[in-house]
Protein backbone atom coordinates (compact mmCIF):
# COMPACT_ATOMS: atom_id res chain seq x y z
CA UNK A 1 -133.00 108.16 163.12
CA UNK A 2 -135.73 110.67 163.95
CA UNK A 3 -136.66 113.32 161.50
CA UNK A 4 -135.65 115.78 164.02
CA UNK A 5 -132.15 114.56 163.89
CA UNK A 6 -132.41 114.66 160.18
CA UNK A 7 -133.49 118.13 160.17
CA UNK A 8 -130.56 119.30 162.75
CA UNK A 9 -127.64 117.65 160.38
CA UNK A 10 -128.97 119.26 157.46
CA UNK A 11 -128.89 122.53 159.52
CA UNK A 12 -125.26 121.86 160.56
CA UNK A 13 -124.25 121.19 157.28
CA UNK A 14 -125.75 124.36 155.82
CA UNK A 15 -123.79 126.35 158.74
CA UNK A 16 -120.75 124.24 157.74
CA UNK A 17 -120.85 125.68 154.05
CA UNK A 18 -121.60 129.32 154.89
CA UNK A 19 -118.56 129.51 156.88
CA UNK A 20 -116.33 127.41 154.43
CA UNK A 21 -117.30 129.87 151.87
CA UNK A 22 -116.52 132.93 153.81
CA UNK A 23 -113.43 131.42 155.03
CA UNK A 24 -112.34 131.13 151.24
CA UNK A 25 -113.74 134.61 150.44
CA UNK A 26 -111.66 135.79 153.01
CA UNK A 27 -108.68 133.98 151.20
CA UNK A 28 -109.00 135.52 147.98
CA UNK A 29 -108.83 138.48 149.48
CA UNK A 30 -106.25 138.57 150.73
CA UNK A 31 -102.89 139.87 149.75
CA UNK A 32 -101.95 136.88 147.15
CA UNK A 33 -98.50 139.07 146.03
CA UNK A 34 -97.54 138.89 149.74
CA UNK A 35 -97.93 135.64 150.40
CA UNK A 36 -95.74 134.54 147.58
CA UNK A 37 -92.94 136.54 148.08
CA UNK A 38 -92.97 135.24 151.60
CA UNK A 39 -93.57 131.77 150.98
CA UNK A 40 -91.64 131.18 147.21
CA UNK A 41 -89.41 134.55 146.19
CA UNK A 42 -86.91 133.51 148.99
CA UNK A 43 -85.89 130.17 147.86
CA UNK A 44 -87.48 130.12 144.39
CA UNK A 45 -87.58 132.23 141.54
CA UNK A 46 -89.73 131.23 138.23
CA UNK A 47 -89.56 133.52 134.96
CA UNK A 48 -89.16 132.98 131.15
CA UNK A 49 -89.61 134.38 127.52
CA UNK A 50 -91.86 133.75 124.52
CA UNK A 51 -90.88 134.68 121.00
CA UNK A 52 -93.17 134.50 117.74
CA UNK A 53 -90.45 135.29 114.80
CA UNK A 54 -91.14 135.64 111.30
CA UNK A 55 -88.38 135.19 108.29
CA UNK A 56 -88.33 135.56 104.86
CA UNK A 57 -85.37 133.80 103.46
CA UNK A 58 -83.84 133.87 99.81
CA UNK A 59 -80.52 132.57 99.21
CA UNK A 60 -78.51 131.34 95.81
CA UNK A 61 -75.94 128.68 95.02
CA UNK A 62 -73.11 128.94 92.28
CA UNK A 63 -72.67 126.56 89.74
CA UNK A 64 -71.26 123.66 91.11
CA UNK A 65 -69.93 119.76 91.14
CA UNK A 66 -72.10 118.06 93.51
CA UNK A 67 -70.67 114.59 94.80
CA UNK A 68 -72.97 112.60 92.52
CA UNK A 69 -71.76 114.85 89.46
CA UNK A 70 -68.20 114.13 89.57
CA UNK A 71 -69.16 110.57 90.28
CA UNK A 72 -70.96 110.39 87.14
CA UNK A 73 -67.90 112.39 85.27
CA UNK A 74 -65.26 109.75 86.26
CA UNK A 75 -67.62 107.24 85.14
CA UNK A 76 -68.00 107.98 81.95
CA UNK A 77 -64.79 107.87 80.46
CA UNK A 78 -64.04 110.83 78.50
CA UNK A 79 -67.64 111.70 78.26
CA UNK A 80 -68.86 115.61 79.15
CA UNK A 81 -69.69 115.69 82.72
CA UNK A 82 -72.34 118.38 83.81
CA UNK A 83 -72.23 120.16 86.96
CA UNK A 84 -75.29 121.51 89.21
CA UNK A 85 -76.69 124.96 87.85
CA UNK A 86 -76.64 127.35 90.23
CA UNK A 87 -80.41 127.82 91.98
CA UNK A 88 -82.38 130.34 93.97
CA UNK A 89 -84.16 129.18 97.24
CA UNK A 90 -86.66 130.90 99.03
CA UNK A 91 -89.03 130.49 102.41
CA UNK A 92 -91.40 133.83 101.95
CA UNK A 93 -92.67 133.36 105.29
CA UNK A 94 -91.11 130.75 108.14
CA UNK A 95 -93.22 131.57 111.29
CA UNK A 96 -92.02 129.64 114.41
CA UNK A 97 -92.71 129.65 117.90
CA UNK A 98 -90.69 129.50 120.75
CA UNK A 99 -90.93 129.30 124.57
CA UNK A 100 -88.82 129.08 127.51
CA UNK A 101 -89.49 128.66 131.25
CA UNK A 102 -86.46 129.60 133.68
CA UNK A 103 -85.88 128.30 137.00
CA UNK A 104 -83.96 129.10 140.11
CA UNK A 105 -84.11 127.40 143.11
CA UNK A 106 -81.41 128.17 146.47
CA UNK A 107 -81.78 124.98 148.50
CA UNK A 108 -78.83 125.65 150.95
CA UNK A 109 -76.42 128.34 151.97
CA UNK A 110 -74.72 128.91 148.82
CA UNK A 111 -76.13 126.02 147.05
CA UNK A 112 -78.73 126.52 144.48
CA UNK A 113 -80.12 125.36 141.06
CA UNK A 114 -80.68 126.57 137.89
CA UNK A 115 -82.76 125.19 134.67
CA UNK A 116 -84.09 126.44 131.58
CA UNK A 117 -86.14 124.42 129.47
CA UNK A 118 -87.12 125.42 125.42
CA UNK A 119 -89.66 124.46 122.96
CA UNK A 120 -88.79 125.73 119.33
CA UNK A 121 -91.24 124.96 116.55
CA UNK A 122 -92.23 126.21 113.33
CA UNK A 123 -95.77 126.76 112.23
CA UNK A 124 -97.43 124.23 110.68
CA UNK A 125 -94.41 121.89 111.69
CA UNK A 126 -93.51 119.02 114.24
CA UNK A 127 -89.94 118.60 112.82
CA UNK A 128 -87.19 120.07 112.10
CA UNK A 129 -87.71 119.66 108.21
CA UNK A 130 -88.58 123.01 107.22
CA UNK A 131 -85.38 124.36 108.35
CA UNK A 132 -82.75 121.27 107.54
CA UNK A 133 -83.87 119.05 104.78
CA UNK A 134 -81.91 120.78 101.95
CA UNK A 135 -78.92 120.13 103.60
CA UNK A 136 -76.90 123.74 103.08
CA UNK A 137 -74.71 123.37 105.85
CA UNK A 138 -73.70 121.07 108.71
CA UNK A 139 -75.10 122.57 111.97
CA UNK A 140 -78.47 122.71 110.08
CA UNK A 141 -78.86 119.59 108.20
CA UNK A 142 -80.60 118.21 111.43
CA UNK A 143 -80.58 118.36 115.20
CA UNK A 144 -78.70 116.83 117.95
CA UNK A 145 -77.82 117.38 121.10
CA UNK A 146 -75.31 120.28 121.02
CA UNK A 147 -78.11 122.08 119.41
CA UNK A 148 -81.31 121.00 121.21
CA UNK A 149 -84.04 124.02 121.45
CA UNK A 150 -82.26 126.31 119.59
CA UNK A 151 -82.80 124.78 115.73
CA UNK A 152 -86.95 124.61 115.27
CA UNK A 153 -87.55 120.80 115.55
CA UNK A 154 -90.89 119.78 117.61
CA UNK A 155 -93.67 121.28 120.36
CA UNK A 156 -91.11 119.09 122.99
CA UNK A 157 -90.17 120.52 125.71
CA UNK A 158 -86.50 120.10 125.79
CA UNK A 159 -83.43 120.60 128.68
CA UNK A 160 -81.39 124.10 127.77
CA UNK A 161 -79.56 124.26 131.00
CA UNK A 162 -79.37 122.78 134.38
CA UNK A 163 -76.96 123.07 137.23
CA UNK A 164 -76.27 123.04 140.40
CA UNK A 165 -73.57 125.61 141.79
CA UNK A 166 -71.97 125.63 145.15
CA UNK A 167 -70.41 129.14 145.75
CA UNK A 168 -67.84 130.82 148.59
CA UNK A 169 -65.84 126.91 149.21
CA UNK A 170 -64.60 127.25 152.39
CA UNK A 171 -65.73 131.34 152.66
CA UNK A 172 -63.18 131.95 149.31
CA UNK A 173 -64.48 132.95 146.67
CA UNK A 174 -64.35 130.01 144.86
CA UNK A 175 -67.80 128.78 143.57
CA UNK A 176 -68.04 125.06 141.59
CA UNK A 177 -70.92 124.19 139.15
CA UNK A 178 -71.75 120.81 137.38
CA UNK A 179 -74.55 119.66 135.08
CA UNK A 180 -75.86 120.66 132.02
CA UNK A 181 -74.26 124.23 131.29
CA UNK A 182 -75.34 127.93 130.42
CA UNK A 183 -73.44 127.59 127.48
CA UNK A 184 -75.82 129.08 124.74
CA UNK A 185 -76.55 132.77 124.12
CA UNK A 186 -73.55 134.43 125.58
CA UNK A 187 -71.77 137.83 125.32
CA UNK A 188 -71.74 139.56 123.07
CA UNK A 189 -75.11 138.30 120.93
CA UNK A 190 -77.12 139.33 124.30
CA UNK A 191 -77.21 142.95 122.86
CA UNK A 192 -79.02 142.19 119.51
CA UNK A 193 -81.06 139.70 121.29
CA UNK A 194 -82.06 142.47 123.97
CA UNK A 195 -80.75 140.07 126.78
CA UNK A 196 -79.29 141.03 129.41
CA UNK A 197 -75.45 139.40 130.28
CA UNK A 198 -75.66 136.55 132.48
CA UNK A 199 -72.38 136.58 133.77
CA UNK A 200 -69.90 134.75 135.23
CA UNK A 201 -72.04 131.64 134.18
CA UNK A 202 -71.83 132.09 130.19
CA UNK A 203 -69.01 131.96 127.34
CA UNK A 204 -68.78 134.27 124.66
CA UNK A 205 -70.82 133.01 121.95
CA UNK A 206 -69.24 133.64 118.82
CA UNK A 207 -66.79 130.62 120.11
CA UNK A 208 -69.03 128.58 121.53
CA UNK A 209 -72.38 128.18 121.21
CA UNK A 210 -73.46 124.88 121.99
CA UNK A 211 -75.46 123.22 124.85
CA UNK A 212 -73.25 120.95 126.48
CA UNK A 213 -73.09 119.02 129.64
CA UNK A 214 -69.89 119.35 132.33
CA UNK A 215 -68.30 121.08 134.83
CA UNK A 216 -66.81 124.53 136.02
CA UNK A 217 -64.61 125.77 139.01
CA UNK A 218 -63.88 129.85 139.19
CA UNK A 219 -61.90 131.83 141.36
CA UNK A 220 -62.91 135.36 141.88
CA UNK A 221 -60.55 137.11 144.05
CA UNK A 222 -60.61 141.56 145.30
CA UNK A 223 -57.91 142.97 143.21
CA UNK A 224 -58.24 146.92 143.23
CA UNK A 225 -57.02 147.64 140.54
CA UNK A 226 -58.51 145.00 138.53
CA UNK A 227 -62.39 145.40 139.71
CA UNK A 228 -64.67 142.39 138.70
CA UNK A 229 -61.60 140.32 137.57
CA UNK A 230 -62.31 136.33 138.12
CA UNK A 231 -60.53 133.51 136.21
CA UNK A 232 -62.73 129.73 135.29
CA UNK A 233 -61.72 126.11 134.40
CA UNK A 234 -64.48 124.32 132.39
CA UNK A 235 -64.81 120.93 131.41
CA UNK A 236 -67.45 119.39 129.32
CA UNK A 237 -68.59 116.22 127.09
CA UNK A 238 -69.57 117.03 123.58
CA UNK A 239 -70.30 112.92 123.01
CA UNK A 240 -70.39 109.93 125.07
CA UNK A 241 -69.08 106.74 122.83
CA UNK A 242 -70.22 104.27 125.71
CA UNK A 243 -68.83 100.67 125.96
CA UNK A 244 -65.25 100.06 124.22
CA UNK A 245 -63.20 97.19 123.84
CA UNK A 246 -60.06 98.24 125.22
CA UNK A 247 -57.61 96.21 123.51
CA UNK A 248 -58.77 97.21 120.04
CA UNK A 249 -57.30 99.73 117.94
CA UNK A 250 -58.62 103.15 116.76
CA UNK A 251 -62.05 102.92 118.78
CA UNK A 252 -64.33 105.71 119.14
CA UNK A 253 -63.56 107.79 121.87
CA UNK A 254 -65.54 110.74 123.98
CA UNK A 255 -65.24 113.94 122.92
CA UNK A 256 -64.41 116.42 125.35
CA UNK A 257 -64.11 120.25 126.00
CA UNK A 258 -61.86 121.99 128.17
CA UNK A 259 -61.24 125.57 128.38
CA UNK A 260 -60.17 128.27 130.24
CA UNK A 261 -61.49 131.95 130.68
CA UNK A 262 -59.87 134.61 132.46
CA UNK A 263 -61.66 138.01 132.90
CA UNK A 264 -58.95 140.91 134.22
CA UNK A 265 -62.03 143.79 133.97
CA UNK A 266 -65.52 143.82 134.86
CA UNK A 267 -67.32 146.64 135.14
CA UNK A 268 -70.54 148.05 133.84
CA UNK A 269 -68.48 150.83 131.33
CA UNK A 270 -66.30 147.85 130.13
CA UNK A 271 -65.65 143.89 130.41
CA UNK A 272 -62.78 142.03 129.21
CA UNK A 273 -62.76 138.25 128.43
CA UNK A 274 -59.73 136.25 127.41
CA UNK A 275 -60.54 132.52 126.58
CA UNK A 276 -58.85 128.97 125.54
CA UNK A 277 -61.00 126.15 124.31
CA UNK A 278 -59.66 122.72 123.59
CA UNK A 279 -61.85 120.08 121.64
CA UNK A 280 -60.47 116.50 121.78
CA UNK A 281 -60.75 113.82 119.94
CA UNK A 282 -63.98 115.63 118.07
CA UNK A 283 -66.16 113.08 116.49
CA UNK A 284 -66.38 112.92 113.01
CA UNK A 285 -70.54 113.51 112.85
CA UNK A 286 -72.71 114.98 115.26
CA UNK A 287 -74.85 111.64 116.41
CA UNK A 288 -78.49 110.97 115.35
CA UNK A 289 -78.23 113.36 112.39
CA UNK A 290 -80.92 112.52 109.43
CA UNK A 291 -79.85 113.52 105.91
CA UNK A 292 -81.36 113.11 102.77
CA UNK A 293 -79.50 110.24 100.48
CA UNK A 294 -81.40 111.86 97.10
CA UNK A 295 -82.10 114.76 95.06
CA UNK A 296 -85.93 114.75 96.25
CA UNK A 297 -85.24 114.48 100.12
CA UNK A 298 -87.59 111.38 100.19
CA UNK A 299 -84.69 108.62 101.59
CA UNK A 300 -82.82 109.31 105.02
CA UNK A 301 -80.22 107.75 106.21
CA UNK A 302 -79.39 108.25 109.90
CA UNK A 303 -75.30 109.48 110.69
CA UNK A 304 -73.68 108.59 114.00
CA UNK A 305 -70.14 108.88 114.81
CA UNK A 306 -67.64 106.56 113.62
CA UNK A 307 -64.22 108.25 113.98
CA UNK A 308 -62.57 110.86 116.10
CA UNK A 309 -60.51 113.33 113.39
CA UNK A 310 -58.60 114.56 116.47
CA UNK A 311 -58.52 117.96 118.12
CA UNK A 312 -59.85 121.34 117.56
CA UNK A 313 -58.05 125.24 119.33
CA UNK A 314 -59.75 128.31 119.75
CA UNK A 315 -58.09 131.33 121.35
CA UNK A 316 -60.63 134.39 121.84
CA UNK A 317 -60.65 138.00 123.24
CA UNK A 318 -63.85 140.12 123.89
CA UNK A 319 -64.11 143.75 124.99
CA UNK A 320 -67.64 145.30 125.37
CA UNK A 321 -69.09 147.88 127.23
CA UNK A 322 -71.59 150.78 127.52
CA UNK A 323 -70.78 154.55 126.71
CA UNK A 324 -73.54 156.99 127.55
CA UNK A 325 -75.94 155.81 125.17
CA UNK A 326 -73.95 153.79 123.13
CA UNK A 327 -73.35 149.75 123.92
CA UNK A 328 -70.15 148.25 121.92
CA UNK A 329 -68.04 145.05 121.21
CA UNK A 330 -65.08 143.80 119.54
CA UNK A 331 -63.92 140.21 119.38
CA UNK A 332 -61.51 138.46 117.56
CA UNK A 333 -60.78 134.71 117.26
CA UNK A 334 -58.26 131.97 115.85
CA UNK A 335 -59.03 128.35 115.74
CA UNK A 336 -56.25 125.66 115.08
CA UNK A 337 -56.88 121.90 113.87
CA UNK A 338 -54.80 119.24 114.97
CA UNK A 339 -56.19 116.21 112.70
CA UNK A 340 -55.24 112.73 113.11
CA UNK A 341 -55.15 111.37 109.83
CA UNK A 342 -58.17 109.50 110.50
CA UNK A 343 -61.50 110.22 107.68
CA UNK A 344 -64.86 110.68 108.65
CA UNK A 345 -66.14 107.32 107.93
CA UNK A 346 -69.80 108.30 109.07
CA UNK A 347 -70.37 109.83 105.92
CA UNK A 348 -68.59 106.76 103.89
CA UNK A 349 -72.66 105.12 103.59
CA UNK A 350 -74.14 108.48 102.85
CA UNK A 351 -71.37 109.26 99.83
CA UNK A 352 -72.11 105.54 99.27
CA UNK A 353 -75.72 105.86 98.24
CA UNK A 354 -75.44 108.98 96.64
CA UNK A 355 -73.15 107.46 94.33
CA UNK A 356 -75.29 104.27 93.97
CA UNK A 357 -77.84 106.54 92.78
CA UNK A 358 -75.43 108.61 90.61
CA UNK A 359 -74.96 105.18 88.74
CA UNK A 360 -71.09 104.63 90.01
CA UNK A 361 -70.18 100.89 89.68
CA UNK A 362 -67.42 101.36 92.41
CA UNK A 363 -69.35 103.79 94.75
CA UNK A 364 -68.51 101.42 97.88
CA UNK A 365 -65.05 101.83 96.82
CA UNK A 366 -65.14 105.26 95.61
CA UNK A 367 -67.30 106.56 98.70
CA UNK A 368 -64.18 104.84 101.27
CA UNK A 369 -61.60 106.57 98.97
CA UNK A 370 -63.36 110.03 99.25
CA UNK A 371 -64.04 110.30 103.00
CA UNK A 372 -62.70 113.43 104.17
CA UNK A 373 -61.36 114.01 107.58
CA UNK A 374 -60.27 116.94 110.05
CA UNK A 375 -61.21 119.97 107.53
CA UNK A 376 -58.95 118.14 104.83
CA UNK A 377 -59.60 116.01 101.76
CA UNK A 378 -59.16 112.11 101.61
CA UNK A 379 -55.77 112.83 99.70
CA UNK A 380 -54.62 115.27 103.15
CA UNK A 381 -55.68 113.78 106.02
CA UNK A 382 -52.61 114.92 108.16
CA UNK A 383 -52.53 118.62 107.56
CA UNK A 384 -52.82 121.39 110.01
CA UNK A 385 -55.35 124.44 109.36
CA UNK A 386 -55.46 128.01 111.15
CA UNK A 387 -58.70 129.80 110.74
CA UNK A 388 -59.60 133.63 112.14
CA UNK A 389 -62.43 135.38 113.13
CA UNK A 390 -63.36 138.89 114.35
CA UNK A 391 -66.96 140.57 115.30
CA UNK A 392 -67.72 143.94 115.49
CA UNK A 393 -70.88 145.84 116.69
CA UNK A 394 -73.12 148.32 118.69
CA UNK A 395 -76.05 149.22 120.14
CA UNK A 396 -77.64 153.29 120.69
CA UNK A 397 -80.53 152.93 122.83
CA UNK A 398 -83.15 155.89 122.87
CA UNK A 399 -84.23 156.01 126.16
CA UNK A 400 -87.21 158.54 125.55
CA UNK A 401 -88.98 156.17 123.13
CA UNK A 402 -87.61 153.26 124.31
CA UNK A 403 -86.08 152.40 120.91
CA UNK A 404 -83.10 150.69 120.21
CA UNK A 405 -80.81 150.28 116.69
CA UNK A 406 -78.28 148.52 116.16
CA UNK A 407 -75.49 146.90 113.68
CA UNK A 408 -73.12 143.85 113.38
CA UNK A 409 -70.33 142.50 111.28
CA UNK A 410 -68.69 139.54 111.66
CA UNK A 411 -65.48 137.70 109.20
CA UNK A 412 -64.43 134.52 109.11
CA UNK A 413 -61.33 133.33 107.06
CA UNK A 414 -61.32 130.03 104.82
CA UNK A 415 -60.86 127.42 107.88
CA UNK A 416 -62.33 129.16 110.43
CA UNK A 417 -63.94 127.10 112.83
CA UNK A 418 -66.33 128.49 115.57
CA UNK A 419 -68.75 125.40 118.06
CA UNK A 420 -71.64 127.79 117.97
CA UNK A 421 -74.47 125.05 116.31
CA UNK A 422 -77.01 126.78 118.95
CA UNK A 423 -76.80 130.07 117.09
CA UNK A 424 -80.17 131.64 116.88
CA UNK A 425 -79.35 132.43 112.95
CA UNK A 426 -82.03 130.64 110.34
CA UNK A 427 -79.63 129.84 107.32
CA UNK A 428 -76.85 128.60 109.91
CA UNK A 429 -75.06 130.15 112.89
CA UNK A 430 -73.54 133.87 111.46
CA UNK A 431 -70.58 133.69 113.98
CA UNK A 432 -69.16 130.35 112.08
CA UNK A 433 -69.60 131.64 108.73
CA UNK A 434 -66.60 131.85 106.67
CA UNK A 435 -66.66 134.96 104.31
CA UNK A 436 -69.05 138.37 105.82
CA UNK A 437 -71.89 138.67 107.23
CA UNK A 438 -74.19 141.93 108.08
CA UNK A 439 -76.91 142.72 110.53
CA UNK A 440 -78.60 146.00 110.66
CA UNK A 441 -81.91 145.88 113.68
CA UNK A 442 -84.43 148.14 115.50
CA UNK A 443 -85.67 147.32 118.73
CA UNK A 444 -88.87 148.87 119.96
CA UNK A 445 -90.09 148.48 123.49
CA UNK A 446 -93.29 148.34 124.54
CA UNK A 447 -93.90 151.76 126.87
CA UNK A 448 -96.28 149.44 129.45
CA UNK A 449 -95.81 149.07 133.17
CA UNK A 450 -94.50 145.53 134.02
CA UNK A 451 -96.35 143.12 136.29
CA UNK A 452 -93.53 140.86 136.86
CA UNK A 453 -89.84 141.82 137.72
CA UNK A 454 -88.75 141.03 134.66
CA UNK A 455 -91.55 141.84 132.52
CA UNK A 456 -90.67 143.48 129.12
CA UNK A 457 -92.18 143.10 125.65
CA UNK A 458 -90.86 144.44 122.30
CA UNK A 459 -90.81 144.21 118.58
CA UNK A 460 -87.67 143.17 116.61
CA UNK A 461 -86.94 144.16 112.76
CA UNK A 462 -83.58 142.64 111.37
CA UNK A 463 -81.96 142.36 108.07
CA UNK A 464 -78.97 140.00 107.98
CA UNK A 465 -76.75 139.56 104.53
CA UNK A 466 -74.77 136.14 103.89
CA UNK A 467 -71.40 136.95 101.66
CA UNK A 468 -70.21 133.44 101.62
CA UNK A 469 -66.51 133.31 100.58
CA UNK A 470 -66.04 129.64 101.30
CA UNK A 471 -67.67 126.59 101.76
CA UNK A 472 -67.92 124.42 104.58
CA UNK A 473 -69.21 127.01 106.84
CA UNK A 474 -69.84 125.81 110.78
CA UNK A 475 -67.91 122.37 109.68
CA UNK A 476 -65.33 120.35 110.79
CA UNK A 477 -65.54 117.77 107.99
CA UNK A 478 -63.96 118.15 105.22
CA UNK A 479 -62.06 121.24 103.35
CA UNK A 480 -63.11 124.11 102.85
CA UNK A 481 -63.57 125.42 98.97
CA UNK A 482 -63.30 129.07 97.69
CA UNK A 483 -66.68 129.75 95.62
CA UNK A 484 -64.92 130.68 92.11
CA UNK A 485 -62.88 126.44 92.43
CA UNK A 486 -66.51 125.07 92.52
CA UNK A 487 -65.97 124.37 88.95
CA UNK A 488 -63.66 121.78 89.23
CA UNK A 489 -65.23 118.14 89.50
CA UNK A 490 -61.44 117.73 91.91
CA UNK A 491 -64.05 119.74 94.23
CA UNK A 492 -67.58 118.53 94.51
CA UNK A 493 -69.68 119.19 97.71
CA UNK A 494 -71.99 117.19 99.72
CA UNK A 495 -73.64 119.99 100.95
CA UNK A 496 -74.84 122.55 98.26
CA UNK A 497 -72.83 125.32 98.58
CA UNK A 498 -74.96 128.78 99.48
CA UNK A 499 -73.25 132.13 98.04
CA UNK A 500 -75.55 134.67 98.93
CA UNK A 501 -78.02 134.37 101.19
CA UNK A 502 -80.80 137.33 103.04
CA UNK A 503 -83.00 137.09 105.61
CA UNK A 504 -85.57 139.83 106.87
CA UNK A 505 -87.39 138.98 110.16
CA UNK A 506 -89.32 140.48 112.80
CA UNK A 507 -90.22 139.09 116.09
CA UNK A 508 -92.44 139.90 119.16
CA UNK A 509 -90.85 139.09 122.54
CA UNK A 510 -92.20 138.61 125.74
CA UNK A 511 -90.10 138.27 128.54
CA UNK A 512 -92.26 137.86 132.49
């Protein structure tokens, strides 16, 4: 090749760069905004939330019989026994973080996806330890999959929700969604949470708050006089069992949820939900759960379902609205067990070893004998329980400072039962507590033009108050003890028993 030739490429090339880089000058000027709500706002829609929280926690326990206690009082034949001395616990400063990344995607006429995916972690942390290895109460002695994102467990990035929805069948209005469902942080816990409702897509979370994976078909139909109104059929699996042998006896079977909500009035002043929940043939442990065999935490042993105890009611009614200023619910709730007679033999190795460590000679015996079942004792396996619930609260939001305060109370009665694991409570989920508990809150806004649609930031300072009347709070298993029996060996607890329990905590929210 000539050197002229050399020299003319080279020339070409440098030509071929100046306009490349004005060409991509050119592109960042230009109206970026624009071009994405042309190209991705009409079919695709991407948001989320961040939350840095920080708790202090104290709670107490009574004096008590732990399992291991009584084992070592019927042991020693006529000896003195000694129960657990009541103990103060205390976290002066859990700091977690938490993110979530929403998704919405319409792929065809009236067909589109949703998905929202969590990470929940504590400082410091890459398990779930922190918050479950004392082992206080059920739906936080470990994580599974009804709770997944919503207990602090690891920086993984886990599945919340995801579903696909086809809406207006056949130009009704009739809509059917399947997948994994919107079933966490529903009405009416959006208010303290500074959430907005998201509809026809949610259940009211102080019966269910659980992430679980099925199906829903709603009707919505134009009643005047009943503006809003729309009626659902859900249907869900709490537990797969897999492979059976179908000619056996008293297998492990799914567990599955149906329910029903009917909403007569929907309206921005006021909303009324009605709702039916069924749980069958409810396993007798949530699967995968880790608990701690001894006093020190130091041995696990690893719980999966065993039995089904049999089935679970819950009947609910919600009313909540907006006066003026002034935002508003009250629920009430009744659950109804319908055991089996069958005992929960996935805890029959974890009694086991506690009672080989307590010393017992017979614990394999002993531990078989003792199994509970369907919120009754070994000796009651067959009797029926009704439990009730009711939750009252507001909001007043102070529009010229952006500030909002508000106040809760919940009650739940002695054999209450609520499926609300995915509660966003530290100590365990408020709305399945049985005895009081109180929430006082301020919410202050950030006063900062948003970038994003739904860009909003604020500062959250709660106070919640644990008056535990029972034990056994948020569990199925087992009965449920008044706190002044706990001084009956006839009584001892796996769990130990909290009485009183605070927690202050502030967060900083950023939703975009």
């Amino acid at each position: 090749m000539r050197f002229a030739d050399v020299n003319f490429l080279e020339e070409e090339m440098k030509a071929m760069k100046k306009f490349l880089l004005a060409v991509f000058a050119v592109l960042l000027l230009l109206p970026v905004k624009s071009y994405a709500e042309q190209q991705v706002a009409p079919w695709l829609t991407i948001g989320g939330d961040y939350q840095a929280r920080l708790d202090y926690l104290q709670g107490s326990t009574p004096t008590y019989w732990s399992v291991t206690d009584a084992a070592k009082f019927a042991g020693s034949r006529g000896a003195v026994g000694a129960a657990t001395a009541g103990q103060d616990y205390r976290n002066n400063s859990l700091l977690t973080n938490r993110f979530g990344l929403d998704i919405q995607a319409k792929a065809l006429q009236n067909v589109s996806v949703k998905a929202r995916l969590l990470m929940y972690k504590v400082w410091g942390s890459d398990s779930s330890n922190p918050v479950t290895s004392h082992m206080f109460f059920l739906d936080r002695a470990g994580v599974f999959d009804g709770d997944l994102g919503h207990v602090p467990s690891s920086d993984f990035v886990n599945v919340d929700y995801a579903y696909a929805t086809w809406s207006n069948i056949a130009d009704l209005p009739v809509w059917f969604s399947i997948g994994r469902r919107p079933s966490t942080n529903g009405v009416p816990g959006n208010l303290r949470r500074n959430a907005v409702n998201i509809g026809s897509a949610g259940v009211p979370s102080f019966l269910i708050d659980y992430a679980f994976d099925g199906l829903s078909i709603g009707y919505a139909p134009y009643i005047e006089a009943l503006p809003g109104a729309y009626a659902k059929f859900c249907l869900g699996k709490g537990f797969d069992s897999g492979f059976i042998n179908h000619d056996a006896l008293n297998q492990l079977h799914d567990t599955t949820m149906v329910g029903i909500q009917v909403v007569p009035y929907n309206t921005d002043a006021l909303e009324v939900q009605l709702q039916w929940n069924r749980a069958i043939d409810i396993f007798d442990a949530p699967p995968d759960y880790q608990l701690p065999t001894d006093a020190t935490g130091g041995v696990e042993m690893t719980l999966n379902p065993t039995n089904n105890l049999g089935n679970i009611d819950q009947f609910g009614a919600t009313g909540f609205g907006k006066i003026k200023n002034v935002n508003y619910f009250v629920a009430g709730a009744l659950s109804v067990t319908h055991p089996n007679g069958q005992q929960a033999g996935a805890f029959v190795p974890f009694i086991e070893q506690a009672l080989v460590n307590a010393g017992d000679p017979h614990a394999a015996a002993d531990a078989q004998a003792s199994a509970p079942g369907l919120l009754n004792d070994a000796q009651h396996l067959q009797d029926n329980h009704t439990g009730w619930a009711f939750y009252v609260g507001g909001r007043y939001d102070i529009d010229a400072t952006r500030t909002k305060i508000g106040a809760e109370y919940n009650h739940g009665s002695r054999n209450w039962m609520a499926f609300a694991p995915a509660g966003d409570d530290i100590w365990t989920s408020k709305l399945g507590t049985r005895g009081n508990v109180y929430e006082v809150y301020v919410i202050q806004e950030l006063h900062v033009k948003p970038i994003s649609k739904a860009g909003l930031a604020f500062f959250r300072l709660g106070y919640q108050y644990y008056d535990f009347e029972n034990t056994g709070s948020n569990s199925w298993v087992g009965p449920s003890t008044a706190m002044n029996e706990l001084n009956n060996p006839a009584n001892a607890q796996l769990f130990a028993p909290i009485k009183n329990a605070n927690d202050i905590y502030l967060t900083f929210n950023v939703n975009f």
